[in-house]
C-alpha atoms as a PDB file:
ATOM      1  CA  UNK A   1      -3.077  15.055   3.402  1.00  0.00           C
ATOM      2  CA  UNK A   2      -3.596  17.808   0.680  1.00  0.00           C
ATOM      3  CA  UNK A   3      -1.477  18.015  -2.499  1.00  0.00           C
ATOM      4  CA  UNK A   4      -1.682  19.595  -5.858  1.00  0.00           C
ATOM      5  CA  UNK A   5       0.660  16.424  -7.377  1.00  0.00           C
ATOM      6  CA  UNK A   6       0.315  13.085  -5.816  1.00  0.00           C
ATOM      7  CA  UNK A   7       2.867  10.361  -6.215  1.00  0.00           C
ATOM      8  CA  UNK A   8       1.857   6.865  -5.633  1.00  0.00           C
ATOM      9  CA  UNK A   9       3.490   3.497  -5.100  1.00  0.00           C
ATOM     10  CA  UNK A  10       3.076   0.189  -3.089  1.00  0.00           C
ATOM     11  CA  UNK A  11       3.559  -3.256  -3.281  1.00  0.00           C
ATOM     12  CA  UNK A  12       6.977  -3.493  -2.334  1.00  0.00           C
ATOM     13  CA  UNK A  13       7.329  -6.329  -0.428  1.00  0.00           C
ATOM     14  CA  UNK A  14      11.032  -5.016   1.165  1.00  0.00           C
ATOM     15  CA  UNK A  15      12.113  -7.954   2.869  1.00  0.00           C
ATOM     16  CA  UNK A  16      11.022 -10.923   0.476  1.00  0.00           C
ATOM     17  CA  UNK A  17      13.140 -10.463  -2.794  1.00  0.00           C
ATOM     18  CA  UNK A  18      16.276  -8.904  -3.272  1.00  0.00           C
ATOM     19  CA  UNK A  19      18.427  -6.500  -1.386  1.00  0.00           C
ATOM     20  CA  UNK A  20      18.535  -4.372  -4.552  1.00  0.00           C
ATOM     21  CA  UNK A  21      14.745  -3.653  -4.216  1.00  0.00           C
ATOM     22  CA  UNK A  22      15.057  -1.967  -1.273  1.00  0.00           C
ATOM     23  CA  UNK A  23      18.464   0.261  -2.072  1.00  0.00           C
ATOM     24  CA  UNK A  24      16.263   0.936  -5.272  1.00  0.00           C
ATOM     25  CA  UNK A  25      13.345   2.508  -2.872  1.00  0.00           C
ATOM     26  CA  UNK A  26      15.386   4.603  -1.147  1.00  0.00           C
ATOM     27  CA  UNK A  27      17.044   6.141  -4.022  1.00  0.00           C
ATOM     28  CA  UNK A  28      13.452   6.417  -5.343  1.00  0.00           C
ATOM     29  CA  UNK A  29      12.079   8.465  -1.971  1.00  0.00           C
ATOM     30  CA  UNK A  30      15.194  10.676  -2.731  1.00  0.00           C
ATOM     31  CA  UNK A  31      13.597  11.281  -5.998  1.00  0.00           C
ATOM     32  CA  UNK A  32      10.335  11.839  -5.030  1.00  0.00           C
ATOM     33  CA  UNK A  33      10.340  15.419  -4.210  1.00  0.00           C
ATOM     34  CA  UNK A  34      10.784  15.959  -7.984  1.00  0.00           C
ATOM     35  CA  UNK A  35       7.622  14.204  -9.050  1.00  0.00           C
ATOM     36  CA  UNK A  36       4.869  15.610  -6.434  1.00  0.00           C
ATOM     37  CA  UNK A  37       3.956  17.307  -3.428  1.00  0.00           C
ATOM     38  CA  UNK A  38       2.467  14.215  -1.744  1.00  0.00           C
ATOM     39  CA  UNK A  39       3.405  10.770  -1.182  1.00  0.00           C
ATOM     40  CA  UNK A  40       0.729   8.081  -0.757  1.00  0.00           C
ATOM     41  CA  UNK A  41       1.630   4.164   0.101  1.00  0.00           C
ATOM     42  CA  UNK A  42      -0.647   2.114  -1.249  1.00  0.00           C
ATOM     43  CA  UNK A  43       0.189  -0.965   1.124  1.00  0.00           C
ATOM     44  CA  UNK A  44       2.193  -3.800   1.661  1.00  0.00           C
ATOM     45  CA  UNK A  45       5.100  -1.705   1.668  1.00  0.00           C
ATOM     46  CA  UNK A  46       7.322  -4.654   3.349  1.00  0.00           C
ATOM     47  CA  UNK A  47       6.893  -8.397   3.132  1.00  0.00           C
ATOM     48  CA  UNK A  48       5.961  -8.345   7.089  1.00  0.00           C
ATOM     49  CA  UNK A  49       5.403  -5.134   9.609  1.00  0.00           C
ATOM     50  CA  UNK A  50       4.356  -5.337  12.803  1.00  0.00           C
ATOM     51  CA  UNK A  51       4.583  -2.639  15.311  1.00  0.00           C
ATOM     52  CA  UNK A  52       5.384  -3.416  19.184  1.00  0.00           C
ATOM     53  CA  UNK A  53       4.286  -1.397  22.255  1.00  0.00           C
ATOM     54  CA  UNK A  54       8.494  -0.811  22.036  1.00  0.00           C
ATOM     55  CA  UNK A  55       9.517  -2.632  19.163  1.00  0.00           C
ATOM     56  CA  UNK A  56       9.712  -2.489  15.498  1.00  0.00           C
ATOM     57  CA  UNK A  57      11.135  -4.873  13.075  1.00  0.00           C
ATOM     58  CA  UNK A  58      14.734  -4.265  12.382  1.00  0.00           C
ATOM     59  CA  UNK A  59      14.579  -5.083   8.560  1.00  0.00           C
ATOM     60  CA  UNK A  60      12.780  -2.084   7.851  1.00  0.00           C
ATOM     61  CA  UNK A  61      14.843   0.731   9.729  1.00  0.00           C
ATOM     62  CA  UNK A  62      16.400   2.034   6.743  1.00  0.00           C
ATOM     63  CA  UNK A  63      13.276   2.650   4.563  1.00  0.00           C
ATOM     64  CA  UNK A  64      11.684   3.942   7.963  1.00  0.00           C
ATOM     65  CA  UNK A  65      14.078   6.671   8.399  1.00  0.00           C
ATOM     66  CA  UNK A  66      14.367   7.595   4.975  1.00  0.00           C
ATOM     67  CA  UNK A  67      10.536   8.386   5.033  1.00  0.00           C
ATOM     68  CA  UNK A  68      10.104  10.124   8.495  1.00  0.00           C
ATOM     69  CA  UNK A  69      13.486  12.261   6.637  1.00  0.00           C
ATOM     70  CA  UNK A  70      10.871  12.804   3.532  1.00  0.00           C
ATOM     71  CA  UNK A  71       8.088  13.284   5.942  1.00  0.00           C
ATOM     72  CA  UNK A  72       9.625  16.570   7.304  1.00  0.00           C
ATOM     73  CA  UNK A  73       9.475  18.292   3.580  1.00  0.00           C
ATOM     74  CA  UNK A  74       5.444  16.571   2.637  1.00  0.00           C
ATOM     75  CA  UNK A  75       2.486  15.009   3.854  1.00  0.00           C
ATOM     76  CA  UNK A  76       3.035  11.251   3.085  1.00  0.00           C
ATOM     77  CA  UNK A  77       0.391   8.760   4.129  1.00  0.00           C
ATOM     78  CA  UNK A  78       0.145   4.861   4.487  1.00  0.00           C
ATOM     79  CA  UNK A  79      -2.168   2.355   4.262  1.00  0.00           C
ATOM     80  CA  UNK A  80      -2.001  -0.778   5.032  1.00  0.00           C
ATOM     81  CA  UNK A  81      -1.923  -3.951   3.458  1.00  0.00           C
ATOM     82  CA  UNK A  82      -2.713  -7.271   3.658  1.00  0.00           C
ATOM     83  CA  UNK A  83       1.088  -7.878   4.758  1.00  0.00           C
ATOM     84  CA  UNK A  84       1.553  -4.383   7.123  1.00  0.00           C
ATOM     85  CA  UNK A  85      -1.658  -3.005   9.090  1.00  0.00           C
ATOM     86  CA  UNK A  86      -0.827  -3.670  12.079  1.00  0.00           C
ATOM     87  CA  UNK A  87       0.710  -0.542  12.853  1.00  0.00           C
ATOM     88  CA  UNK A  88      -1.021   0.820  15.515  1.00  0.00           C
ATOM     89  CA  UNK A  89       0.249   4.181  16.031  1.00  0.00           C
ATOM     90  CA  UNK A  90       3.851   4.155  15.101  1.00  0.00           C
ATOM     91  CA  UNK A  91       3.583   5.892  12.057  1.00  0.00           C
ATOM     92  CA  UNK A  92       1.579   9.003  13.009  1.00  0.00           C
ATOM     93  CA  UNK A  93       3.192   9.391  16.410  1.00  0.00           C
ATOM     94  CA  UNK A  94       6.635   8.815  15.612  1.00  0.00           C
ATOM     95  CA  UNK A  95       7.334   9.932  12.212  1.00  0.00           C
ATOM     96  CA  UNK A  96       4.477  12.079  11.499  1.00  0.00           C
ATOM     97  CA  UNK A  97       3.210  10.077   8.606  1.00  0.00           C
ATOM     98  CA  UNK A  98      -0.823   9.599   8.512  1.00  0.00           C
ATOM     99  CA  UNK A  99      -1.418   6.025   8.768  1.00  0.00           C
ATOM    100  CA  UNK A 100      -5.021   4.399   8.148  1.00  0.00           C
ATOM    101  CA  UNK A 101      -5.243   0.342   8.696  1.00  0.00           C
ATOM    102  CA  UNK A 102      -8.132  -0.058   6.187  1.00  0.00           C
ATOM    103  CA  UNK A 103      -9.096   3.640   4.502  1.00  0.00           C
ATOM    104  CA  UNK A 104      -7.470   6.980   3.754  1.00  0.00           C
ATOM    105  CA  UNK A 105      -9.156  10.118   2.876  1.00  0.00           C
ATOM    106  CA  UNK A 106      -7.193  12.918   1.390  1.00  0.00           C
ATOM    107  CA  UNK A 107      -7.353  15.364  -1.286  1.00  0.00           C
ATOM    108  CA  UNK A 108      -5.597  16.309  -4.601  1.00  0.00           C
ATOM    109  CA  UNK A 109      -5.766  19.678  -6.305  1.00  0.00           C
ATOM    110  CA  UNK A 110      -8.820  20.335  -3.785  1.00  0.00           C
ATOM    111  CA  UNK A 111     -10.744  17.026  -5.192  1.00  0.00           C
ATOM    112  CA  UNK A 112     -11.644  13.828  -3.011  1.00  0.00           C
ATOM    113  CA  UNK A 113      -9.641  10.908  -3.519  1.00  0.00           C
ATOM    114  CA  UNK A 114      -9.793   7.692  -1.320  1.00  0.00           C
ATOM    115  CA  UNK A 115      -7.148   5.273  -1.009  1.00  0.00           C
ATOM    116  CA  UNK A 116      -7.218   1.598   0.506  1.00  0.00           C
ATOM    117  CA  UNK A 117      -5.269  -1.611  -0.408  1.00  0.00           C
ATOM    118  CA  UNK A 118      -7.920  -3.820  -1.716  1.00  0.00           C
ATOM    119  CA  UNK A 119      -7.383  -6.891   0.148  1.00  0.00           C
ATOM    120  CA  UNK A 120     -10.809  -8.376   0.849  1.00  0.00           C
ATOM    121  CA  UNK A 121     -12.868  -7.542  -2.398  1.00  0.00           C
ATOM    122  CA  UNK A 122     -10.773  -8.751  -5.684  1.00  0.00           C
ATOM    123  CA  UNK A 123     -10.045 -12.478  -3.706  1.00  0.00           C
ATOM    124  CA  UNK A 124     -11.281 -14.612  -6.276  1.00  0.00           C
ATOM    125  CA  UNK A 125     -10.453 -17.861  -3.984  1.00  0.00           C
ATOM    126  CA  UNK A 126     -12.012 -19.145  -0.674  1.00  0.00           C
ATOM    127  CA  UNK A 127      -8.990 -19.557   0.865  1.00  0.00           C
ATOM    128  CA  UNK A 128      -7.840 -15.790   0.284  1.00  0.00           C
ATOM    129  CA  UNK A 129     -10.878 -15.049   2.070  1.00  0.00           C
ATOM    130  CA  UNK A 130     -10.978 -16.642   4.955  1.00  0.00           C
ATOM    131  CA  UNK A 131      -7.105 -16.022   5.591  1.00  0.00           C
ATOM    132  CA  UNK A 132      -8.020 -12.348   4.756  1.00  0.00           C
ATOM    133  CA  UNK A 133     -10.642 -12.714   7.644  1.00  0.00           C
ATOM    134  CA  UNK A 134      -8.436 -14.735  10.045  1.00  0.00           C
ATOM    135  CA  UNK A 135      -5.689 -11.836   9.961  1.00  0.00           C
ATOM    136  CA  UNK A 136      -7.736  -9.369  10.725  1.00  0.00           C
ATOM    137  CA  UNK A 137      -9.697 -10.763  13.767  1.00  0.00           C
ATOM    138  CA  UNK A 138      -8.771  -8.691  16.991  1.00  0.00           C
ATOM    139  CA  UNK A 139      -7.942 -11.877  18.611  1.00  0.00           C
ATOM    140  CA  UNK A 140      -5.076 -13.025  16.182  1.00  0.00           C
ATOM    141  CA  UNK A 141      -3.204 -10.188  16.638  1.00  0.00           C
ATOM    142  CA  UNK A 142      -3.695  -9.617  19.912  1.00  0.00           C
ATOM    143  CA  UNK A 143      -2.386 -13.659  20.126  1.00  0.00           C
ATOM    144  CA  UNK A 144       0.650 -12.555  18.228  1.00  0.00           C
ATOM    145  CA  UNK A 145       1.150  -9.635  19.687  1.00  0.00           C
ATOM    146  CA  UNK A 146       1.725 -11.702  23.016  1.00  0.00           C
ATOM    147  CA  UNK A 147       4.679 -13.478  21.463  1.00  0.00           C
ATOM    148  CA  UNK A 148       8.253 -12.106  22.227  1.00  0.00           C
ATOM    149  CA  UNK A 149       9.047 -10.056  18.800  1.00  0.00           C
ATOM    150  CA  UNK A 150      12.269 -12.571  18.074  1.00  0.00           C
ATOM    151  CA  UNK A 151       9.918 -15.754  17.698  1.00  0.00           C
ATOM    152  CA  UNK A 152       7.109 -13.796  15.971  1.00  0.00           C
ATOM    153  CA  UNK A 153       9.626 -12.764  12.882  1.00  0.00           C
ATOM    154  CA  UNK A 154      10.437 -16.617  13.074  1.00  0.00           C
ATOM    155  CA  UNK A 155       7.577 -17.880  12.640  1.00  0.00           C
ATOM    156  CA  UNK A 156       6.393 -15.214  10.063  1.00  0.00           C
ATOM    157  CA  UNK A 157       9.426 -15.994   8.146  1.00  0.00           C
ATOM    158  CA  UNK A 158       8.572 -19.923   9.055  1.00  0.00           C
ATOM    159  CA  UNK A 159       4.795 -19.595   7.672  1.00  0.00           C
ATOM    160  CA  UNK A 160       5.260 -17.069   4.983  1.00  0.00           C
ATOM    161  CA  UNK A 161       5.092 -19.837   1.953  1.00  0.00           C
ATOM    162  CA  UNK A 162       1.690 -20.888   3.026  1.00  0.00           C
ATOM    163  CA  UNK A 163       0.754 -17.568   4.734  1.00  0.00           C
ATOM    164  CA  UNK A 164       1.449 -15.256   1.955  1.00  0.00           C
ATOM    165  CA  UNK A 165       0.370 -14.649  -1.735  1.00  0.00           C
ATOM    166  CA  UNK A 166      -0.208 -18.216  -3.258  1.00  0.00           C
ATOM    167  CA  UNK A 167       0.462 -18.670  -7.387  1.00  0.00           C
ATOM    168  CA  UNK A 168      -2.129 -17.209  -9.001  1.00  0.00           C
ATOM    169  CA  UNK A 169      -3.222 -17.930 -12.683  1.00  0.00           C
ATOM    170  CA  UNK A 170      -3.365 -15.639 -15.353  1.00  0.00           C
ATOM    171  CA  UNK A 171      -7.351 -15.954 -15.103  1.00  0.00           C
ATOM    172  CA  UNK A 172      -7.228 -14.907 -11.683  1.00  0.00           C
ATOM    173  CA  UNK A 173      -5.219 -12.085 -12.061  1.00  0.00           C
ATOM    174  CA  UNK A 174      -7.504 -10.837 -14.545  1.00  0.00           C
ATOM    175  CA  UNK A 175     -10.295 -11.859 -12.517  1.00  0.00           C
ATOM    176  CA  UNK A 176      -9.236  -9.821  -9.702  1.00  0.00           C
ATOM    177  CA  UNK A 177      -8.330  -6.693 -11.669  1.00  0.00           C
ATOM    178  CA  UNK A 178     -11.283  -6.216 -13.196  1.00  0.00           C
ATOM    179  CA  UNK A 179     -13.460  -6.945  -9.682  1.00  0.00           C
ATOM    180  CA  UNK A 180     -10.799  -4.065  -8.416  1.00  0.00           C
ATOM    181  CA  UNK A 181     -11.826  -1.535 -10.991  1.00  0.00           C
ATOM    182  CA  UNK A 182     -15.766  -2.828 -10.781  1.00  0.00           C
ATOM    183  CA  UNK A 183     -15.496  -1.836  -7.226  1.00  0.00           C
ATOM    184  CA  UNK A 184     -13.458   1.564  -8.020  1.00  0.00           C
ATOM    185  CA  UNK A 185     -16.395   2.617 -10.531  1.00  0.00           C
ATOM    186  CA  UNK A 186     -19.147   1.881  -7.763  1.00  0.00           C
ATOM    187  CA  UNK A 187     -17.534   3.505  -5.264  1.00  0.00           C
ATOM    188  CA  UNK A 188     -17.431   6.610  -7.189  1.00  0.00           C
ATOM    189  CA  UNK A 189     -20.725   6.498  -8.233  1.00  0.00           C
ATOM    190  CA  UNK A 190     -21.590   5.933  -4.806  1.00  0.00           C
ATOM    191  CA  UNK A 191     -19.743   9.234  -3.487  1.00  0.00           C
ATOM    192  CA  UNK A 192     -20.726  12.213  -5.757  1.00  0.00           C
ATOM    193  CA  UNK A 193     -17.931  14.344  -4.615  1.00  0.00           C
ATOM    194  CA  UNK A 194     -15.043  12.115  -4.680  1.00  0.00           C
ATOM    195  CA  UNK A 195     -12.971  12.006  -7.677  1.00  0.00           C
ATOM    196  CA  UNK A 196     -10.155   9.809  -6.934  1.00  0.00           C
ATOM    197  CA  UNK A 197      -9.876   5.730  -5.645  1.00  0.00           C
ATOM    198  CA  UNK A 198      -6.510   4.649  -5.215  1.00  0.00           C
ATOM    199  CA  UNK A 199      -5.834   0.393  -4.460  1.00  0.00           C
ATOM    200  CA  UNK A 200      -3.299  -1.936  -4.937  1.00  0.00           C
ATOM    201  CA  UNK A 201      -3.119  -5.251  -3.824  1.00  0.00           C
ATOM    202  CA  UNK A 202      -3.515  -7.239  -7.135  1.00  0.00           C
ATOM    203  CA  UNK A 203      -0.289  -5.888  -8.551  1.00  0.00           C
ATOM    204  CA  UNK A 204      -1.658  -4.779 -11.990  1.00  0.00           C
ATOM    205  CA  UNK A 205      -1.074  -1.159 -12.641  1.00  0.00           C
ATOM    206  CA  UNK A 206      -4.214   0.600 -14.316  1.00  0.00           C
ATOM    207  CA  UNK A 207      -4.887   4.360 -14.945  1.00  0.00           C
ATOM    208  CA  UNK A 208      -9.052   4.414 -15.654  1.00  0.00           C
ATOM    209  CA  UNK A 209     -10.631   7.344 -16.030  1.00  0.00           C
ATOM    210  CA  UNK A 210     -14.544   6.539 -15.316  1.00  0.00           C
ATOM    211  CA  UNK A 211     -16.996   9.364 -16.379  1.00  0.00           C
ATOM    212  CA  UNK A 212     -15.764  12.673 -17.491  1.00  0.00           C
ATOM    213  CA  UNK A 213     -13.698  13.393 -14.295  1.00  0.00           C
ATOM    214  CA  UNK A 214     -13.434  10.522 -12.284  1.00  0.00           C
ATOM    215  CA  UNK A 215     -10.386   8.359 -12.157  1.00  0.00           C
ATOM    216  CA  UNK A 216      -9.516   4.594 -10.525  1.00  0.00           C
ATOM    217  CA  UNK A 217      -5.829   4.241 -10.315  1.00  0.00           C
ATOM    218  CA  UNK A 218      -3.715   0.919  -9.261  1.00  0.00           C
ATOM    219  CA  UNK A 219       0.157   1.962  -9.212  1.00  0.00           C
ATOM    220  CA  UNK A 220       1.287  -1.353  -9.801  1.00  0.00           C
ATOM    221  CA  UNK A 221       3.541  -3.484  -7.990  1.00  0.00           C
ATOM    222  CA  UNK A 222       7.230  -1.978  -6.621  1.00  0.00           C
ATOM    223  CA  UNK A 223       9.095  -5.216  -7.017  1.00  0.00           C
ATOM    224  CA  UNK A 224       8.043  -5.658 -10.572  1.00  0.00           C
ATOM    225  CA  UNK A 225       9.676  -3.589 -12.757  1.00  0.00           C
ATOM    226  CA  UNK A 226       9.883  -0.640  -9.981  1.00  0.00           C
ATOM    227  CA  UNK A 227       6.739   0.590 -10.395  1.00  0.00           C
ATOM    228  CA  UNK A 228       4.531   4.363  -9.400  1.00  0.00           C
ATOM    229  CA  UNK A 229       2.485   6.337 -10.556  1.00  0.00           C
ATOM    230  CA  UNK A 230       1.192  10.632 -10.229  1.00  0.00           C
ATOM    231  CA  UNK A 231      -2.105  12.295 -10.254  1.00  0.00           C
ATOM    232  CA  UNK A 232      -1.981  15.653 -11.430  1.00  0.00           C
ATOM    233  CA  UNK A 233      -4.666  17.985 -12.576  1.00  0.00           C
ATOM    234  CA  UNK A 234      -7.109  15.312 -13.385  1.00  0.00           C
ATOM    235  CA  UNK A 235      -4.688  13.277 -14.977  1.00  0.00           C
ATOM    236  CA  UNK A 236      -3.062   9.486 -13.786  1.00  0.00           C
ATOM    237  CA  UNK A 237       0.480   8.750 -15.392  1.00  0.00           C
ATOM    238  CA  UNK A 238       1.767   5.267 -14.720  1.00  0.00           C
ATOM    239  CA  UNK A 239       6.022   5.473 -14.599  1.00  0.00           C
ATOM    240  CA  UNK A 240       9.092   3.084 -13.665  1.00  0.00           C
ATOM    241  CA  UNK A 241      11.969   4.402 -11.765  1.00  0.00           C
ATOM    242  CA  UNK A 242      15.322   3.796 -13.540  1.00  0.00           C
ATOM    243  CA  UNK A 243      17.922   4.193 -10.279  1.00  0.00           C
END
């Protein structure tokens, strides 16, 4: 993907809360053409996403087609969360979106930017870690992947309160923030040429700018408060959509 004005947003979680946070998305992918040129996921765009040989889940249709309608007009590309990697290739093949299940490369105004979700570095508990590692194996989702799609919603919808995000404290939070934009700032330094890391994951929007031209940039979390954000010219702007 190449763009002069990147929009931003992840963290939805369409299929956990309300209905209205998903009619609230779409009106908000209508609106994106007026805020950039590019449209970059940050992750965890649903609660659950899973993508069959032949089958995708139906909860998601609507968002789907509104972005392979979006996808027609400008580059958009995914990454996937801790909730939504396993993709395989649905979203490049289908709906000529550019998905990538750990890191995506891409460039704004002709500057490197990197985006992933963050899952995996900020955990500041064990068991985040070693359910971060179990979900990932090859074997697990090749095990689920085995189970006719009706029971494997089930259970997912079953498992989810002990499966997905547990209550974090306010410590944590912070905890995990900060170890987010720790890792953002090393990265950078790591990379000479790259000018841009994008996460999400802990749900805590942040605009940094590290060094002169260097920026670390967490859009926040979609189901609270409707959050984005754009990169333009050097410059991160954090936003909520009013629908």
């Amino acid at each position: 993907m190449h763009c002069q004005r990147l929009v931003l947003v992840g963290d939805a979680h369409l299929g956990r809360g309300s209905p209205e946070a998903a009619t609230a998305f779409l009106a908000f992918l209508d609106h994106v053409p007026a805020l950039g040129d590019g449209l970059l996921l940050t992750g965890d765009l649903f609660e659950f996403w899973f993508a069959y040989g032949r089958v995708i889940p139906r909860h998601g249709v609507r968002v789907v087609a509104a972005l392979a309608q979006l996808a027609r007009h400008m580059p958009i590309t995914l990454v996937g969360g801790n909730h939504d990697r396993w993709a395989r290739d649905f979203w490049q093949q289908d709906l000529g979106i550019g998905f990538s299940p750990r890191e995506a490369r891409f460039t704004v105004g002709g500057q490197a930017a990197l985006a992933l979700h963050g899952d995996g570095i900020t955990e500041t508990h064990w068991s985040a870690r070693v359910l971060h590692r179990v979900l990932r194996h090859e074997a697990t989702v090749a095990l689920y992947r085995g189970l006719h799609p009706d029971l494997g919603m089930w259970l997912v919808d079953r498992l989810s309160g002990y499966l997905g995000d547990r209550r974090r404290s306010a410590a944590e939070i912070e905890a995990s923030a900060a170890r987010q934009e720790a890792w953002a700032a090393a990265r950078l330094a790591a990379e000479p040429t790259l000018r841009l890391v994008v996460m999400g994951h802990t749900h805590r929007a942040a605009a940094v700018r590290i060094g002169p031209d260097r920026l670390y940039v967490n859009p926040g979390a979609w189901f609270d408060g409707y959050r984005y954000a754009t990169v333009a010219n050097g410059v991160a702007t954090l936003a909520t959509f009013a629908p």
